[in-house]
N, C-alpha and C. Protein backbone atom coordinates (compact mmCIF):
# COMPACT_ATOMS: atom_id res chain seq x y z
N UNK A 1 3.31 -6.50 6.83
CA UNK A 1 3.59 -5.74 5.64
C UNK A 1 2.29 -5.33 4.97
N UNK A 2 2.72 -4.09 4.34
CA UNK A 2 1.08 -3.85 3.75
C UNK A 2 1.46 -3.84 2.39
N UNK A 3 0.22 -4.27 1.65
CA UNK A 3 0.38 -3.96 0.17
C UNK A 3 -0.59 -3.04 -0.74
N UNK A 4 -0.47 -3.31 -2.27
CA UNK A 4 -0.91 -1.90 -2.59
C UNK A 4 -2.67 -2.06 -2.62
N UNK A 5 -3.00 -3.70 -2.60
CA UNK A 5 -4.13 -3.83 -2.45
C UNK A 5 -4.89 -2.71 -1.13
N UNK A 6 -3.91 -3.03 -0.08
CA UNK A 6 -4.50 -2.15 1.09
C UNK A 6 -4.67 -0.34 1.33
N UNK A 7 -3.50 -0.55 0.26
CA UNK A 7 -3.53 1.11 0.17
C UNK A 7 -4.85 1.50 -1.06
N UNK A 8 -5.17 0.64 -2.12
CA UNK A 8 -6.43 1.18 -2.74
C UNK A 8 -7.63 0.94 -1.89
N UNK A 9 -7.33 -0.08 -0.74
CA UNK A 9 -8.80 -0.24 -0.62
C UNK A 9 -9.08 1.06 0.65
N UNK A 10 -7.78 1.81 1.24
CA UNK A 10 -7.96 2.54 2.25
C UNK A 10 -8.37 3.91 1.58
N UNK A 11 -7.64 3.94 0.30
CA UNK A 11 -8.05 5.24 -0.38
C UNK A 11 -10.02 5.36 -0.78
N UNK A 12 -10.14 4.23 -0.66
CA UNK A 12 -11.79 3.54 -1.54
C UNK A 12 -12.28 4.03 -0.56
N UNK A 13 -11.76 3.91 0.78
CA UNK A 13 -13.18 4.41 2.14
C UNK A 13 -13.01 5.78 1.97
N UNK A 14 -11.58 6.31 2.30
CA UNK A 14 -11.84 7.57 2.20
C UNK A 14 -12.45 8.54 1.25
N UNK A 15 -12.64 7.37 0.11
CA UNK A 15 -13.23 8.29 -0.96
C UNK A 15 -15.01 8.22 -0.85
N UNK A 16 -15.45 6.97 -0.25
CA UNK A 16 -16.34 6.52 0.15
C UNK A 16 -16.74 7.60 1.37
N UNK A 17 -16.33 8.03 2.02
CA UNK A 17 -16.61 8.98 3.49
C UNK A 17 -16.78 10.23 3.07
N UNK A 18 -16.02 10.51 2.02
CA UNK A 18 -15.69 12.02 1.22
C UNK A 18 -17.13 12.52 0.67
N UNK A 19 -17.86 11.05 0.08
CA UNK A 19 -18.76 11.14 -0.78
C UNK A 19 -20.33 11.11 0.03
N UNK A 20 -19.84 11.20 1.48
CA UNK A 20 -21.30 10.81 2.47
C UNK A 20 -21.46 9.77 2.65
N UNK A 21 -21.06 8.74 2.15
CA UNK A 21 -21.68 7.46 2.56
C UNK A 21 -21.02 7.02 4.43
N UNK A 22 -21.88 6.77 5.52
CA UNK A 22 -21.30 6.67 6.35
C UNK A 22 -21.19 5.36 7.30
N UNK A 23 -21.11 4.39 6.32
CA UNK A 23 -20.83 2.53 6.57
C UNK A 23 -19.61 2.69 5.35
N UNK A 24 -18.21 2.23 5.82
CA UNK A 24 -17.05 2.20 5.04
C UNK A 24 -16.63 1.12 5.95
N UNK A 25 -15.92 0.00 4.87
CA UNK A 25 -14.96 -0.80 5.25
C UNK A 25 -13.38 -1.12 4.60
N UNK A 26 -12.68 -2.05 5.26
CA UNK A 26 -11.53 -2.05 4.23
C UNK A 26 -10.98 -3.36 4.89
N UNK A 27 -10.48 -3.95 3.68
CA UNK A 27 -10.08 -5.34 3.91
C UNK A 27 -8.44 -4.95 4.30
N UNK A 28 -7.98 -6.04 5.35
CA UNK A 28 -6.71 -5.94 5.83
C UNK A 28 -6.54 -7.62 5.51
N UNK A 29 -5.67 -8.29 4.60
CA UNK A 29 -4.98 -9.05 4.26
C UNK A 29 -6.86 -9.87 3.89
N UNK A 30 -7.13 -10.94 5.16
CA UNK A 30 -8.44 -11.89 4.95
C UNK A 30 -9.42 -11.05 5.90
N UNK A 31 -8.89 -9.91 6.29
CA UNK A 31 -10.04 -9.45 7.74
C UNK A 31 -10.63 -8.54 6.92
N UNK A 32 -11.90 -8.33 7.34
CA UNK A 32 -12.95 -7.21 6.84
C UNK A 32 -13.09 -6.41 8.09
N UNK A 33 -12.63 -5.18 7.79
CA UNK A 33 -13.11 -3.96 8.89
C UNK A 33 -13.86 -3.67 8.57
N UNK A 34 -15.03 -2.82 9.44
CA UNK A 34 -16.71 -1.97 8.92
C UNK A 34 -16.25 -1.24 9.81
N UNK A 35 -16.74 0.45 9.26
CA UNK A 35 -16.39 1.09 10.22
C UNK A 35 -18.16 1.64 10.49
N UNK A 36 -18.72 2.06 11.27
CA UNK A 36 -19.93 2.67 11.29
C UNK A 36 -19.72 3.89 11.14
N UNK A 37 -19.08 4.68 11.87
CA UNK A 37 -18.94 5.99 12.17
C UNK A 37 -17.75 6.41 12.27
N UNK A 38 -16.90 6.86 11.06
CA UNK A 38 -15.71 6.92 10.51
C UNK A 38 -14.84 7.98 11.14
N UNK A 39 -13.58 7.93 11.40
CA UNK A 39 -13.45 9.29 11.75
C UNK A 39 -12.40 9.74 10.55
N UNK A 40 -12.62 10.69 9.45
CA UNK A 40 -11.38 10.96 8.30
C UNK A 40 -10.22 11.24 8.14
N UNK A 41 -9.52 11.41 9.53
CA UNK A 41 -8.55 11.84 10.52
C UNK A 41 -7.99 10.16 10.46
N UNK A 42 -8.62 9.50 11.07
CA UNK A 42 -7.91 8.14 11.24
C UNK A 42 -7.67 7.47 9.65
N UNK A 43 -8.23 7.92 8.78
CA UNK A 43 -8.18 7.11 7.82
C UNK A 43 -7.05 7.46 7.24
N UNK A 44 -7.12 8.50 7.17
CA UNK A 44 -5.69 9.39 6.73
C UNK A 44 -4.47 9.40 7.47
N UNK A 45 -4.67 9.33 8.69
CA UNK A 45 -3.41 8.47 9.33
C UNK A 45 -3.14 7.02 8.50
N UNK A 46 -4.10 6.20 8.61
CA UNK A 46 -3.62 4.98 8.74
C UNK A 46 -3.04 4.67 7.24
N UNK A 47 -3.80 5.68 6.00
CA UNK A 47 -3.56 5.50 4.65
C UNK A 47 -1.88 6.38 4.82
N UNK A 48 -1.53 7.19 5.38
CA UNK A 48 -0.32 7.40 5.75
C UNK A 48 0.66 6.44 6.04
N UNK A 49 0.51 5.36 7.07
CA UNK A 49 1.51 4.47 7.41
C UNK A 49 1.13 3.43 6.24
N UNK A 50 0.34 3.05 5.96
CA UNK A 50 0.43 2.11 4.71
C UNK A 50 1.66 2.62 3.62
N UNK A 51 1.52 3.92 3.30
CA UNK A 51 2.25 4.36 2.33
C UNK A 51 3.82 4.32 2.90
N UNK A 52 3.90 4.66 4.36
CA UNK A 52 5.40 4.98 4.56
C UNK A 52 6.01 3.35 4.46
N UNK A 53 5.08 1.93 5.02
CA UNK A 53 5.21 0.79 5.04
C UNK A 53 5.51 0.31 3.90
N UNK A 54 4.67 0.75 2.78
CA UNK A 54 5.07 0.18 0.70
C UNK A 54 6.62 1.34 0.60
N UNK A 55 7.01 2.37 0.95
CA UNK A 55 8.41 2.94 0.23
C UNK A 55 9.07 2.66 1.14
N UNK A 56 8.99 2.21 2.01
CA UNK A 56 10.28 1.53 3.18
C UNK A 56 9.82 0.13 4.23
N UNK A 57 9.93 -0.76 3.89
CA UNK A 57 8.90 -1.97 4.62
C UNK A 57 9.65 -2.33 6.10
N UNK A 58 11.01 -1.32 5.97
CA UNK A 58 11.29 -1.63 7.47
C UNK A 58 10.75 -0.55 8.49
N UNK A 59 10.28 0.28 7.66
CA UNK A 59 9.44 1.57 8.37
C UNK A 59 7.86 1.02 8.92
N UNK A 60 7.51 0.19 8.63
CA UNK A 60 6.37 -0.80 9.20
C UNK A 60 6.03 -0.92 10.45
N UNK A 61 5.39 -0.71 10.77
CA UNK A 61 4.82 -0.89 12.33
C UNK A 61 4.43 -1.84 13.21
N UNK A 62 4.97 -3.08 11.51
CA UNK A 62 4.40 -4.34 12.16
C UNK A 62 6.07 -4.85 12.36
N UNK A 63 5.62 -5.64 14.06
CA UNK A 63 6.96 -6.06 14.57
C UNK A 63 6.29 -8.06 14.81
N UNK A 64 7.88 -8.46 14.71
CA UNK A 64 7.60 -9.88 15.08
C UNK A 64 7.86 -10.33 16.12
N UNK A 65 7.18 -11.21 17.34
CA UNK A 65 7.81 -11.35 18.83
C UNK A 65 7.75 -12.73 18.42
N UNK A 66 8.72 -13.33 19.23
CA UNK A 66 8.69 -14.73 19.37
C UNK A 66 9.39 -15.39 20.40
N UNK A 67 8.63 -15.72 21.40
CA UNK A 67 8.98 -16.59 22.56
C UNK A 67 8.37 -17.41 22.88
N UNK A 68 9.16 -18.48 23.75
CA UNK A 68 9.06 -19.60 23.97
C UNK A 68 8.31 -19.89 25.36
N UNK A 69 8.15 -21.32 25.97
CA UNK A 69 7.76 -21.22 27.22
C UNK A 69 8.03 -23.06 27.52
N UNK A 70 8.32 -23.20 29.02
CA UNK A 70 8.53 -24.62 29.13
C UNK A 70 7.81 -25.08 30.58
N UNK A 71 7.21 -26.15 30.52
CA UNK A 71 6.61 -26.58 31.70
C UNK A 71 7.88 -27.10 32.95
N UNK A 72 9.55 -26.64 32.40
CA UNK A 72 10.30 -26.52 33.43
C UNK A 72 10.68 -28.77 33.53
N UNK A 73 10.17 -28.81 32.97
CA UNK A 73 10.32 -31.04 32.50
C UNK A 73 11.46 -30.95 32.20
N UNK A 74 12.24 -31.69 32.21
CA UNK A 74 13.24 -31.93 30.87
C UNK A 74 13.62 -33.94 31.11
């Protein structure tokens, strides 16, 4: 799930890239991204699915897997 923290901090690079600066990062939950060499195309995608993810959170891209496994013992 994304939140709105992520959507200001994605708007912050792009505003950051807009402005020339060309070292932009953006925090995703505890992770720090750096981007070196940005592309403004991706940012704007990705500040896109953030947004479609906050007005519909089942529209999210993030999926949950969960399986098991057994050494076949019992």
């Amino acid at each position: 799930m994304y939140s709105k923290q992520n959507l200001e901090s994605i708007e912050k690079a792009i505003s950051d890239l807009q402005l020339g600066k060309r070292v932009t990062s953006v925090w995703y939950g505890d992770t720090r991204i750096q981007y070196a060499s940005v592309d403004l195309q991706d940012l704007l995608n990705f500040r896109n699915r953030i947004k479609a993810g906050l007005e519909d959170p089942e529209k999210s891209n993030k999926r949950r897997v969960i399986f098991t496994t057994t050494k076949g013992l019992k």
